[in-house]
PDB file of N, CA and C in Angstrom:
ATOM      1  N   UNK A   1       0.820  -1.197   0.000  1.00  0.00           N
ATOM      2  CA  UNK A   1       0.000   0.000   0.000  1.00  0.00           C
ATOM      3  C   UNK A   1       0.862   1.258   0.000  1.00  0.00           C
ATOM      4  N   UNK A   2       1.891   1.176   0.860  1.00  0.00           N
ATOM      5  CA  UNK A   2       2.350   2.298   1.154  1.00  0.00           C
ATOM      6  C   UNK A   2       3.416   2.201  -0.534  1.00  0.00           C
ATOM      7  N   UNK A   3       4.273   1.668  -0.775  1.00  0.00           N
ATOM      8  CA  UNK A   3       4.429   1.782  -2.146  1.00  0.00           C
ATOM      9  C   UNK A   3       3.466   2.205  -2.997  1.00  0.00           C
ATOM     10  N   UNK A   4       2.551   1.753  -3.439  1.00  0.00           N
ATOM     11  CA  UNK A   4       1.488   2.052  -4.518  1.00  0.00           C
ATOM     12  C   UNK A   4       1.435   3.868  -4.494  1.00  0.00           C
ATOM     13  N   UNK A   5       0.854   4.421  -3.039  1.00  0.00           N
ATOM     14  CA  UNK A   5       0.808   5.660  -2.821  1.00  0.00           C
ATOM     15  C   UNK A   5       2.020   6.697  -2.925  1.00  0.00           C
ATOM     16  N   UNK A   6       3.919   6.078  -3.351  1.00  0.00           N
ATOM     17  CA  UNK A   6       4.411   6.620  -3.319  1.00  0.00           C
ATOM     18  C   UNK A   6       4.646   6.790  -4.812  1.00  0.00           C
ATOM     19  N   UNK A   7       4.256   6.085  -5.485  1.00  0.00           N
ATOM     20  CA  UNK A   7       4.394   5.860  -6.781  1.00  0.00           C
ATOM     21  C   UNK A   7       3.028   6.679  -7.380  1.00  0.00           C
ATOM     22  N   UNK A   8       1.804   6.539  -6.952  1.00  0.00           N
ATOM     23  CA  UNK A   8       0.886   7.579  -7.441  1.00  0.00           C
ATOM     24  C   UNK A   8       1.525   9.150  -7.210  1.00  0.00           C
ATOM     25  N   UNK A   9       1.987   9.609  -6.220  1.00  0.00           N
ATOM     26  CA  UNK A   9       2.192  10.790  -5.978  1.00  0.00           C
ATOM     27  C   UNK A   9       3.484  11.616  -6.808  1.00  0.00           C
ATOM     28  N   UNK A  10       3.968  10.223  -7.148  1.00  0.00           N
ATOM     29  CA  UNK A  10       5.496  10.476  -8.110  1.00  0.00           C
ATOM     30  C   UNK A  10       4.516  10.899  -9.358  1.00  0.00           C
ATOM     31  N   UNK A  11       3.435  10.388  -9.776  1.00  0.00           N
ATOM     32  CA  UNK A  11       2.278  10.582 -10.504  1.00  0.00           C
ATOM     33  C   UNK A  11       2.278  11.783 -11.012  1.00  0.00           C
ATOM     34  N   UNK A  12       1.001  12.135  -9.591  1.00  0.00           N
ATOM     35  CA  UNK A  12       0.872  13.629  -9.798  1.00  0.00           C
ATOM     36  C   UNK A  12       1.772  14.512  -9.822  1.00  0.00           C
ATOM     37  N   UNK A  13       3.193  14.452  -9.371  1.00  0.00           N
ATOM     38  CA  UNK A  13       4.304  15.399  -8.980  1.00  0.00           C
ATOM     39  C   UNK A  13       4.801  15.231 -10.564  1.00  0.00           C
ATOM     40  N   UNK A  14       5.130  14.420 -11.154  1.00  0.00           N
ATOM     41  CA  UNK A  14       5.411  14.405 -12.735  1.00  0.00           C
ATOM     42  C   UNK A  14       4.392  15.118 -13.702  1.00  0.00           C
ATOM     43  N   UNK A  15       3.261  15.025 -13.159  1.00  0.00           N
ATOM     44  CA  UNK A  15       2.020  15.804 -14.463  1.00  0.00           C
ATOM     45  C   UNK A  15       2.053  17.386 -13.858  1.00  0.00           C
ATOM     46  N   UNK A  16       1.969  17.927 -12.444  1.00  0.00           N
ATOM     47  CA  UNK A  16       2.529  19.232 -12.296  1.00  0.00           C
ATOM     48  C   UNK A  16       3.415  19.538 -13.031  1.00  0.00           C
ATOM     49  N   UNK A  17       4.823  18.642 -13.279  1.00  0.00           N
ATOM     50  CA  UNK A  17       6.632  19.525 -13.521  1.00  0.00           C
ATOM     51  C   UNK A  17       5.499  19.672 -15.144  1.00  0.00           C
ATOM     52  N   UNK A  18       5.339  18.325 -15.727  1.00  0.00           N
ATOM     53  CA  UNK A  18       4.885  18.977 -17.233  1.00  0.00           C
ATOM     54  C   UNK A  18       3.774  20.140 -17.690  1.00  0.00           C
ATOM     55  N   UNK A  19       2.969  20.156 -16.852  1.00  0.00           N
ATOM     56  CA  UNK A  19       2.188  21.454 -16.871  1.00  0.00           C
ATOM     57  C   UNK A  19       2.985  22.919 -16.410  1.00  0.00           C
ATOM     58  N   UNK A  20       3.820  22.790 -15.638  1.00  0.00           N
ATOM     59  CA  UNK A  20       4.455  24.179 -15.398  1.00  0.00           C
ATOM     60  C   UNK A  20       5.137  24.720 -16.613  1.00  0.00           C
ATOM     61  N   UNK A  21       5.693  23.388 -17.191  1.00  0.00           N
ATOM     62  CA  UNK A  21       6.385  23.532 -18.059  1.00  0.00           C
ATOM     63  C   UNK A  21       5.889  24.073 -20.020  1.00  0.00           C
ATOM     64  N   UNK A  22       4.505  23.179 -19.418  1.00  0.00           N
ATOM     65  CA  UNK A  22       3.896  24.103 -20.682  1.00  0.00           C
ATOM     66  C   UNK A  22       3.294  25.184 -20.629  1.00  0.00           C
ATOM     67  N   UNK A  23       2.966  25.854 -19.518  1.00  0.00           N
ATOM     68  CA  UNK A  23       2.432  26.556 -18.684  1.00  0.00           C
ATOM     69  C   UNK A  23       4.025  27.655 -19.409  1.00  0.00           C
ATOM     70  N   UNK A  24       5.008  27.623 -19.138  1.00  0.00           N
ATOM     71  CA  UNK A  24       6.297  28.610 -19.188  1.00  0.00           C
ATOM     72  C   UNK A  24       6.626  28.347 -20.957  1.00  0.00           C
ATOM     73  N   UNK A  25       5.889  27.564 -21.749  1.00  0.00           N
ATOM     74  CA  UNK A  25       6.482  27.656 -22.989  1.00  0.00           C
ATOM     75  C   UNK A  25       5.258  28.433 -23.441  1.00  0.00           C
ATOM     76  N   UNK A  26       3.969  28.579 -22.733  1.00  0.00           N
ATOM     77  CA  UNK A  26       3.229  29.384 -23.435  1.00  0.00           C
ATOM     78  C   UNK A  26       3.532  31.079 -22.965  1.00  0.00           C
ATOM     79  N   UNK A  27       3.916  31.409 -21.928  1.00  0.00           N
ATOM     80  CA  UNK A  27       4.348  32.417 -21.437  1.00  0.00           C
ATOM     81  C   UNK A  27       5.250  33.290 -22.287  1.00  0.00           C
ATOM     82  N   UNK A  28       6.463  32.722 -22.748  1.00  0.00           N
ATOM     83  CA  UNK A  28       7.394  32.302 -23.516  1.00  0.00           C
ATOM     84  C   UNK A  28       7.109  32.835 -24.915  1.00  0.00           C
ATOM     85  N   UNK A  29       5.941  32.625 -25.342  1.00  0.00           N
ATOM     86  CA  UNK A  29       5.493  32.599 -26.277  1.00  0.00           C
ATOM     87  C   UNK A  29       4.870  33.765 -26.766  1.00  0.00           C
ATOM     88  N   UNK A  30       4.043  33.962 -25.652  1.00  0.00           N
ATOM     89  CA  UNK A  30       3.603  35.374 -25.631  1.00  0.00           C
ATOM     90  C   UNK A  30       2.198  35.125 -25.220  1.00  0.00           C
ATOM     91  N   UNK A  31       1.730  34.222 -24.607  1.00  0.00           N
ATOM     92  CA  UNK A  31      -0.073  34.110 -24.322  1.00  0.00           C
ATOM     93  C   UNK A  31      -0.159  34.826 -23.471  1.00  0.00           C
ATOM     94  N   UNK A  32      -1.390  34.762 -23.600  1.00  0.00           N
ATOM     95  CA  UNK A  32      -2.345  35.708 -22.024  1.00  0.00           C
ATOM     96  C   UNK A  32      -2.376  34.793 -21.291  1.00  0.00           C
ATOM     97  N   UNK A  33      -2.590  35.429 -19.729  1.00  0.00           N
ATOM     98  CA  UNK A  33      -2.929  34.664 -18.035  1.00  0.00           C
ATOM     99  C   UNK A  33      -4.137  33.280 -18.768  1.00  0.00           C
ATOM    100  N   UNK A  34      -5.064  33.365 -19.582  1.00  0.00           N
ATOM    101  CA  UNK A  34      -5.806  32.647 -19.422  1.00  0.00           C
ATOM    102  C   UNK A  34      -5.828  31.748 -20.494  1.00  0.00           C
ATOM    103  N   UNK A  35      -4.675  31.487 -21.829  1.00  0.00           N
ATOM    104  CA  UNK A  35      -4.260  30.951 -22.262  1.00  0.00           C
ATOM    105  C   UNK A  35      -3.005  29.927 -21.657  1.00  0.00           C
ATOM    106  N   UNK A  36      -2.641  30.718 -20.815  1.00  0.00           N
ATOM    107  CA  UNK A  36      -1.642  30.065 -19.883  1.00  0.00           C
ATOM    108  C   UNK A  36      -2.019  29.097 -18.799  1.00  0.00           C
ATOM    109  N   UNK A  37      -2.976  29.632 -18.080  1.00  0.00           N
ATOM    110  CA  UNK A  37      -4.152  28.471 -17.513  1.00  0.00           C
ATOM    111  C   UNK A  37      -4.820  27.405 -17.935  1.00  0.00           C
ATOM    112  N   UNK A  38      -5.198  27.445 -19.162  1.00  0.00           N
ATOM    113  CA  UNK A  38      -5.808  26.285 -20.003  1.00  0.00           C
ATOM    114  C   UNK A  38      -4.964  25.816 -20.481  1.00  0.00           C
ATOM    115  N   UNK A  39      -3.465  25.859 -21.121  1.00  0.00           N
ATOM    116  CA  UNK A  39      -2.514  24.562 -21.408  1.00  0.00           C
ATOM    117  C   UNK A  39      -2.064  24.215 -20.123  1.00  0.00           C
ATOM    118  N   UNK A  40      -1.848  25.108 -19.139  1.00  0.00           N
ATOM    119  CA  UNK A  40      -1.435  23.759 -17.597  1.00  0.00           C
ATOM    120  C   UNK A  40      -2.248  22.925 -17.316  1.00  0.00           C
ATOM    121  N   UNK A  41      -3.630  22.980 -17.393  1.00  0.00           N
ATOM    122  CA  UNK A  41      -4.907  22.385 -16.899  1.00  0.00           C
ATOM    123  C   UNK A  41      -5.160  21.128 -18.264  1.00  0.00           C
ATOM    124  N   UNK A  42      -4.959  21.142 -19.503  1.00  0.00           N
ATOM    125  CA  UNK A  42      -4.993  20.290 -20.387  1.00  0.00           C
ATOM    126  C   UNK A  42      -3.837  19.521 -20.193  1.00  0.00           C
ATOM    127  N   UNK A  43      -2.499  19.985 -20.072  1.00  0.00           N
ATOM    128  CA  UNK A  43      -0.981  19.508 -20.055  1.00  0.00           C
ATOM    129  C   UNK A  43      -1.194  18.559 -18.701  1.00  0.00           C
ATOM    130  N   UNK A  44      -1.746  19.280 -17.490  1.00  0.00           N
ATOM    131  CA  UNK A  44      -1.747  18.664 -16.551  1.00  0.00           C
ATOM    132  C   UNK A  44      -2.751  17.246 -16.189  1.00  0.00           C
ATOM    133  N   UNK A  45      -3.594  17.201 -17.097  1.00  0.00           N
ATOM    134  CA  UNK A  45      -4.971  16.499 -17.220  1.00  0.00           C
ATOM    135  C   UNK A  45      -4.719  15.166 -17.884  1.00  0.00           C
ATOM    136  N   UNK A  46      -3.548  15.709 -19.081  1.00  0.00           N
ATOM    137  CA  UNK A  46      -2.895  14.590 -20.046  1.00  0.00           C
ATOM    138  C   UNK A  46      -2.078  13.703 -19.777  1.00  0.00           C
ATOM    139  N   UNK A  47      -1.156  14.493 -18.925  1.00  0.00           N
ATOM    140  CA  UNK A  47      -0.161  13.766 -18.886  1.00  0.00           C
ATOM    141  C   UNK A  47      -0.704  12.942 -17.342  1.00  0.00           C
ATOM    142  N   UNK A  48      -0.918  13.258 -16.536  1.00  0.00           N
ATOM    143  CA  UNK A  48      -1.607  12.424 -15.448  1.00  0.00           C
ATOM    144  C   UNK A  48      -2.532  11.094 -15.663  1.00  0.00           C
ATOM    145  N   UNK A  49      -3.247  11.966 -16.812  1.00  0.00           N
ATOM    146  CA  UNK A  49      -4.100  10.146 -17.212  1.00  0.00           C
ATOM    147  C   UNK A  49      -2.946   9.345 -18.006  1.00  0.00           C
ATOM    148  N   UNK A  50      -2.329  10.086 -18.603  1.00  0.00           N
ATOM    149  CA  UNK A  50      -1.540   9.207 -19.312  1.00  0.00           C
ATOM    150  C   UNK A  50      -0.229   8.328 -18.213  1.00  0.00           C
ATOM    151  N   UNK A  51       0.520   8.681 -17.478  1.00  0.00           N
ATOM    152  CA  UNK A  51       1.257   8.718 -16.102  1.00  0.00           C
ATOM    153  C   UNK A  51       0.321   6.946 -15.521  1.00  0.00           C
ATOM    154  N   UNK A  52      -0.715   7.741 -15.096  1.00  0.00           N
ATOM    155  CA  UNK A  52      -1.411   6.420 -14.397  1.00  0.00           C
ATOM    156  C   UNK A  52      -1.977   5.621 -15.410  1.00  0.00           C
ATOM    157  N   UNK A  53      -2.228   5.698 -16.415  1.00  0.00           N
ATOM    158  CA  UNK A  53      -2.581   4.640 -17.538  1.00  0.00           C
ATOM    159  C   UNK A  53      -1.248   3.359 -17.592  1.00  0.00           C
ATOM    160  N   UNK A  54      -0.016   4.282 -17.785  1.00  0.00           N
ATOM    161  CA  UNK A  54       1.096   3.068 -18.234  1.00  0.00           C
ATOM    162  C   UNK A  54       1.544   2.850 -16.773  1.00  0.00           C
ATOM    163  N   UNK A  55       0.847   3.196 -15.507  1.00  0.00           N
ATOM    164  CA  UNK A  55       1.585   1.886 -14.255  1.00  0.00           C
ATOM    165  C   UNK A  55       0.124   1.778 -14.067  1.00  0.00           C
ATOM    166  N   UNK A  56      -0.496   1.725 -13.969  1.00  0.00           N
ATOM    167  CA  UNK A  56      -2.184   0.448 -14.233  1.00  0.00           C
ATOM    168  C   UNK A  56      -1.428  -0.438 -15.354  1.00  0.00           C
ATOM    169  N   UNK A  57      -0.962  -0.265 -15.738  1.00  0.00           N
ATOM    170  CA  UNK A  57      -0.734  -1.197 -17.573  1.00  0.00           C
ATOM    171  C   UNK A  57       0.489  -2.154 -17.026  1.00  0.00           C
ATOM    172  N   UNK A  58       1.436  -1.604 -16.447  1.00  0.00           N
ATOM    173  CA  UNK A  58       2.964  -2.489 -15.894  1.00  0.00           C
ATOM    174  C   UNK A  58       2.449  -3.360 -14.350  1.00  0.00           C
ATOM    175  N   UNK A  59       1.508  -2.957 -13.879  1.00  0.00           N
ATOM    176  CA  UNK A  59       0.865  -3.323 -13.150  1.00  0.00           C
ATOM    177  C   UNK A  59       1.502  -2.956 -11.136  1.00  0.00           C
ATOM    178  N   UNK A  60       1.581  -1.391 -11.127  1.00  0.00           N
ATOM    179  CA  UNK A  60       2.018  -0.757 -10.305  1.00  0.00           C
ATOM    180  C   UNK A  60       1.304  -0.217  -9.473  1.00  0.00           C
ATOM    181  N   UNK A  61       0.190   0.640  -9.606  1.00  0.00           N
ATOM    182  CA  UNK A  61      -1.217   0.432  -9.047  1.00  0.00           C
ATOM    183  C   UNK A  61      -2.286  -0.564  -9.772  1.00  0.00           C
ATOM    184  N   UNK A  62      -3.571  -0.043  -8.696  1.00  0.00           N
ATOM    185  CA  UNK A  62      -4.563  -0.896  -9.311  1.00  0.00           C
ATOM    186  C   UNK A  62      -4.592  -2.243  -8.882  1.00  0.00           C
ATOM    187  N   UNK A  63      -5.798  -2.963  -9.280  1.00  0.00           N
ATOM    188  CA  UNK A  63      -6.205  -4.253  -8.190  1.00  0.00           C
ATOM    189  C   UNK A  63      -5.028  -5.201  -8.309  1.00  0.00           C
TER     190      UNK A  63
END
């Protein structure tokens, strides 16, 4: 258990770094505050399902 939960949180802490990160290439770029909000929130949305999709799949969480 206590594994499973350290490995989800490595999770979420990996889909934050990539949302900040697209979050600073749209900045970067030249977007507005609320263009900048909606690629962290998509970036962050993506890569998280995607994150816990391939350890459900290797079989790291999950039943």
């Amino acid at each position: 258990m206590q594994q499973r939960l350290t490995y989800v949180i490595i999770a979420v802490l990996a889909a934050l770094v990539a949302a900040l990160v697209g979050s600073l290439v749209t900045v970067v770029e030249g977007g507005g505050p609320t263009v900048v909000f909606k690629t962290g929130v998509a970036t962050f949305g993506g890569t998280l399902t995607l994150v816990l999709g391939v350890m459900v799949c290797l079989g790291v969480v999950g039943s």
